[in-house]
Structures are given as C-alpha cells and as structure tokens.
Protein backbone atom coordinates (compact mmCIF):
# COMPACT_ATOMS: atom_id res chain seq x y z
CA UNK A 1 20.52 46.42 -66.96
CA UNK A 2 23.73 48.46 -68.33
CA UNK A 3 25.86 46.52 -71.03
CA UNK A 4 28.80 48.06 -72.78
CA UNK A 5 29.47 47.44 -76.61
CA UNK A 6 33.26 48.83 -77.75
CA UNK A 7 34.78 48.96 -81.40
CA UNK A 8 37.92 49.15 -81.97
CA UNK A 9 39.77 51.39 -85.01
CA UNK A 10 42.63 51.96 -86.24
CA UNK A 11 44.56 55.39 -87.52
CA UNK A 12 48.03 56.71 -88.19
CA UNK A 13 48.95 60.14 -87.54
CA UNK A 14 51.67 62.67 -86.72
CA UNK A 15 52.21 65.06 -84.75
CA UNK A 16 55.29 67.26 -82.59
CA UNK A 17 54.08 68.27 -78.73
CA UNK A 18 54.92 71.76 -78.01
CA UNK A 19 53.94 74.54 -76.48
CA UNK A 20 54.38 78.26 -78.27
CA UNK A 21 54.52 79.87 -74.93
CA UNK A 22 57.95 78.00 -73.97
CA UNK A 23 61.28 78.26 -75.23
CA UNK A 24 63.04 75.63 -77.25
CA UNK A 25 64.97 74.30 -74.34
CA UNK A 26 62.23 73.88 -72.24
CA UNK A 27 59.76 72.32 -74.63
CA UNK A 28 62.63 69.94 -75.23
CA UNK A 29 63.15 69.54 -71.81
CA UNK A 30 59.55 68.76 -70.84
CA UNK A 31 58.72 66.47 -74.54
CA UNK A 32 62.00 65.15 -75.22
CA UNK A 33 61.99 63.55 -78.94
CA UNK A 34 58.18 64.31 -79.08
CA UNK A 35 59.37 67.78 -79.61
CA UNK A 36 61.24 67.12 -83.21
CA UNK A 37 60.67 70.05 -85.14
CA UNK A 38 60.30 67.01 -87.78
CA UNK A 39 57.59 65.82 -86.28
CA UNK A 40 57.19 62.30 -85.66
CA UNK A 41 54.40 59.31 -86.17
CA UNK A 42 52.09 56.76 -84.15
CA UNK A 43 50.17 53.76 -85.29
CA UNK A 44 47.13 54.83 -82.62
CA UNK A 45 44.71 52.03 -81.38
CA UNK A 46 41.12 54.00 -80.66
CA UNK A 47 38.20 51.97 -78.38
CA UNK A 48 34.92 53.48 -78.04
CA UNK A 49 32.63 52.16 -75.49
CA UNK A 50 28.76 52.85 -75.36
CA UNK A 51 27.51 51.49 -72.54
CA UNK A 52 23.22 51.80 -71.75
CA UNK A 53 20.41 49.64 -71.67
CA UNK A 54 19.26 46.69 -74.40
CA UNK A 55 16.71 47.97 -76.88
CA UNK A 56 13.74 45.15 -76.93
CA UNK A 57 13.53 45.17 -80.31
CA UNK A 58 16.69 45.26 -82.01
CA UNK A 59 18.63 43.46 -79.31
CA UNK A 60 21.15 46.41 -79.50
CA UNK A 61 22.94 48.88 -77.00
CA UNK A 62 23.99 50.62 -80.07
CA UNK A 63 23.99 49.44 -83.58
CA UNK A 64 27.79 48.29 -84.16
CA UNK A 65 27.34 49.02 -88.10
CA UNK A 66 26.90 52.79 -87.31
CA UNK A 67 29.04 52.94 -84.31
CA UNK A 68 31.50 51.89 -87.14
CA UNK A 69 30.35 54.58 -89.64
CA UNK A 70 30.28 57.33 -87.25
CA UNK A 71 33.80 57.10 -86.18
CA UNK A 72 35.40 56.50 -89.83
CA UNK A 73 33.35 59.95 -90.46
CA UNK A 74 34.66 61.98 -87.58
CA UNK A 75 37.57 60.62 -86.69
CA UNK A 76 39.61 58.46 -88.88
CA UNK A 77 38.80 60.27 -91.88
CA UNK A 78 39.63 63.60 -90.60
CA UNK A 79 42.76 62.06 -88.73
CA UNK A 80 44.40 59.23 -90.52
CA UNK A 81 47.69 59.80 -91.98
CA UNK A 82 47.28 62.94 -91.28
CA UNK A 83 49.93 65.85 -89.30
CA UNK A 84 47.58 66.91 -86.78
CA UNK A 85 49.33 69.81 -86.03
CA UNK A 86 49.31 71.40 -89.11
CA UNK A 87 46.27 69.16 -91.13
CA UNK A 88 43.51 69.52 -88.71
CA UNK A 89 41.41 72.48 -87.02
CA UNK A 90 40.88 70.21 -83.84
CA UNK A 91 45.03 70.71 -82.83
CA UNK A 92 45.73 74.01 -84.70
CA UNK A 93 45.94 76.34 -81.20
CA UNK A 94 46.08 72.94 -78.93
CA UNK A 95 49.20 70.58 -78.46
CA UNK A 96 48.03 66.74 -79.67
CA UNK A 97 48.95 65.09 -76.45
CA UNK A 98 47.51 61.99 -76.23
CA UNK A 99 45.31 63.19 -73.38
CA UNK A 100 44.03 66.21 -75.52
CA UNK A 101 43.65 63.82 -78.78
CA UNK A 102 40.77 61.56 -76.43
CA UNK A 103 39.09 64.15 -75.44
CA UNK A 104 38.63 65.47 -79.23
CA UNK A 105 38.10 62.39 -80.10
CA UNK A 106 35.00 62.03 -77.02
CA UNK A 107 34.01 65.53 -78.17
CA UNK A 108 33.49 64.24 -81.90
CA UNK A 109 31.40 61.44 -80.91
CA UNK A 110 29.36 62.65 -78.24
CA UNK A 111 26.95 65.02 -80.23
CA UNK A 112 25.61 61.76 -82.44
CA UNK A 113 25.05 60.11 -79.46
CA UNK A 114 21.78 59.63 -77.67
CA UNK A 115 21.90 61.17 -74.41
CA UNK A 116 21.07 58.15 -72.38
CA UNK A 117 23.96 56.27 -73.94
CA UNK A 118 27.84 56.68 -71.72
CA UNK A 119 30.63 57.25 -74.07
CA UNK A 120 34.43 56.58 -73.00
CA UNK A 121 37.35 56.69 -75.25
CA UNK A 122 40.51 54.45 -74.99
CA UNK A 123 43.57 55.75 -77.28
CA UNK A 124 46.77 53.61 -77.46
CA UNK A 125 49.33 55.98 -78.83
CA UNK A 126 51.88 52.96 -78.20
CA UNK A 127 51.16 49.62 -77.36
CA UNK A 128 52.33 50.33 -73.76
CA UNK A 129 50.86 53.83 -73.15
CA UNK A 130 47.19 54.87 -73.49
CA UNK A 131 45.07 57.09 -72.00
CA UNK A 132 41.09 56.90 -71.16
CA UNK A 133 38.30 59.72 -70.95
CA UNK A 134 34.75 59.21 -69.61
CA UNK A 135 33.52 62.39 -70.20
C-alpha cells in the first residue's frame, strides 16, 4: 500500500529569464516582460509529495514536522525574497524558468530522502501556471 503525504510552502522571489547566448531582441522576443533587465517578482506556491508505504509504528509515510524543516532549510531559506539570478549559486549559469526552478528544487530534496520514498514537486509561479517534476 502506496499513500502520498504533500506540504505545501510558500516563497517570494525574483528573477529575469534570459539567455547570454541570445541577443537582446531575441531574448525579448522569446520571454517577453520576463526579460526586464529590472527583473521582476512571483509569490511561488511549492507542493512536495512523498509518496511510499505506512511505517507500522509511527503511522507515518514521512514525518510532516521534518518534511516541513527540510524544505524551510533548502529551499525557502536559500530562496525567499531572494533575486535568484544574482543571490543564489543554484541559477548563477542557469535561467530560473519555472521548469528549471522544480527541478532544483527536486534536486535539493531528494538527497535527505530515503530511497524508497517518490518525491514530485509542484511549483505555482502564478496561480494559473505551474509546472510538475517526478524525477
């Protein structure tokens, strides 16, 4: 018996989407107004899901408490209000697309994860568009 347990956080965060390789016009072709030189901002919506069997004893899939703990250490305290462009390693040589920013995020969770527990990652970057990564 597989059961998934999810928690939800919460982080704000800038960032521009560009690619050094391009030319001005066509980064602003291809990102539009996520290319402001300025930068711009996102009130992102994170899920985690850990889905795996029910320990005996505790009752638990994972315990929620340090599902909590271990994404407030590596991700909302190295992300929140933060320019993740120019603020964090994780985006300095790799454009913070939504896409790119769940599979950091996956990559940051995974290794405090036991093996036999399935991680996915949900990001809302608006409350209309969000992406998904299994791993």
């Amino acid at each position: 018996m597989q059961v998934t347990v999810c928690r939800k956080e919460h982080f704000n965060a800038a960032h521009r989407l560009h690619n050094p390789a391009w030319s001005e016009e066509q980064n602003q072709r291809v990102f539009g107004k996520c290319n402001n030189p300025h930068y711009h901002g996102h009130n992102y919506e994170l899920i985690a899901r850990l889905t795996g069997p029910i320990d005996p004893d505790t009752g638990y899939v994972y315990d929620m408490k340090r599902l909590s703990d271990l994404m407030k250490r590596e991700i909302l305290d190295i992300f929140d209000h933060r320019n993740l462009n120019l603020d964090t390693e994780d985006f300095r040589n790799l454009n913070p697309t939504a896409e790119n920013i769940a599979v950091v995020i996956w990559n940051r969770l995974r290794p405090h994860l036991a093996a036999h527990l399935s991680l996915s990652v949900t990001l809302y970057e608006t409350e209309r568009n969000f992406v998904e990564y299994h791993g």
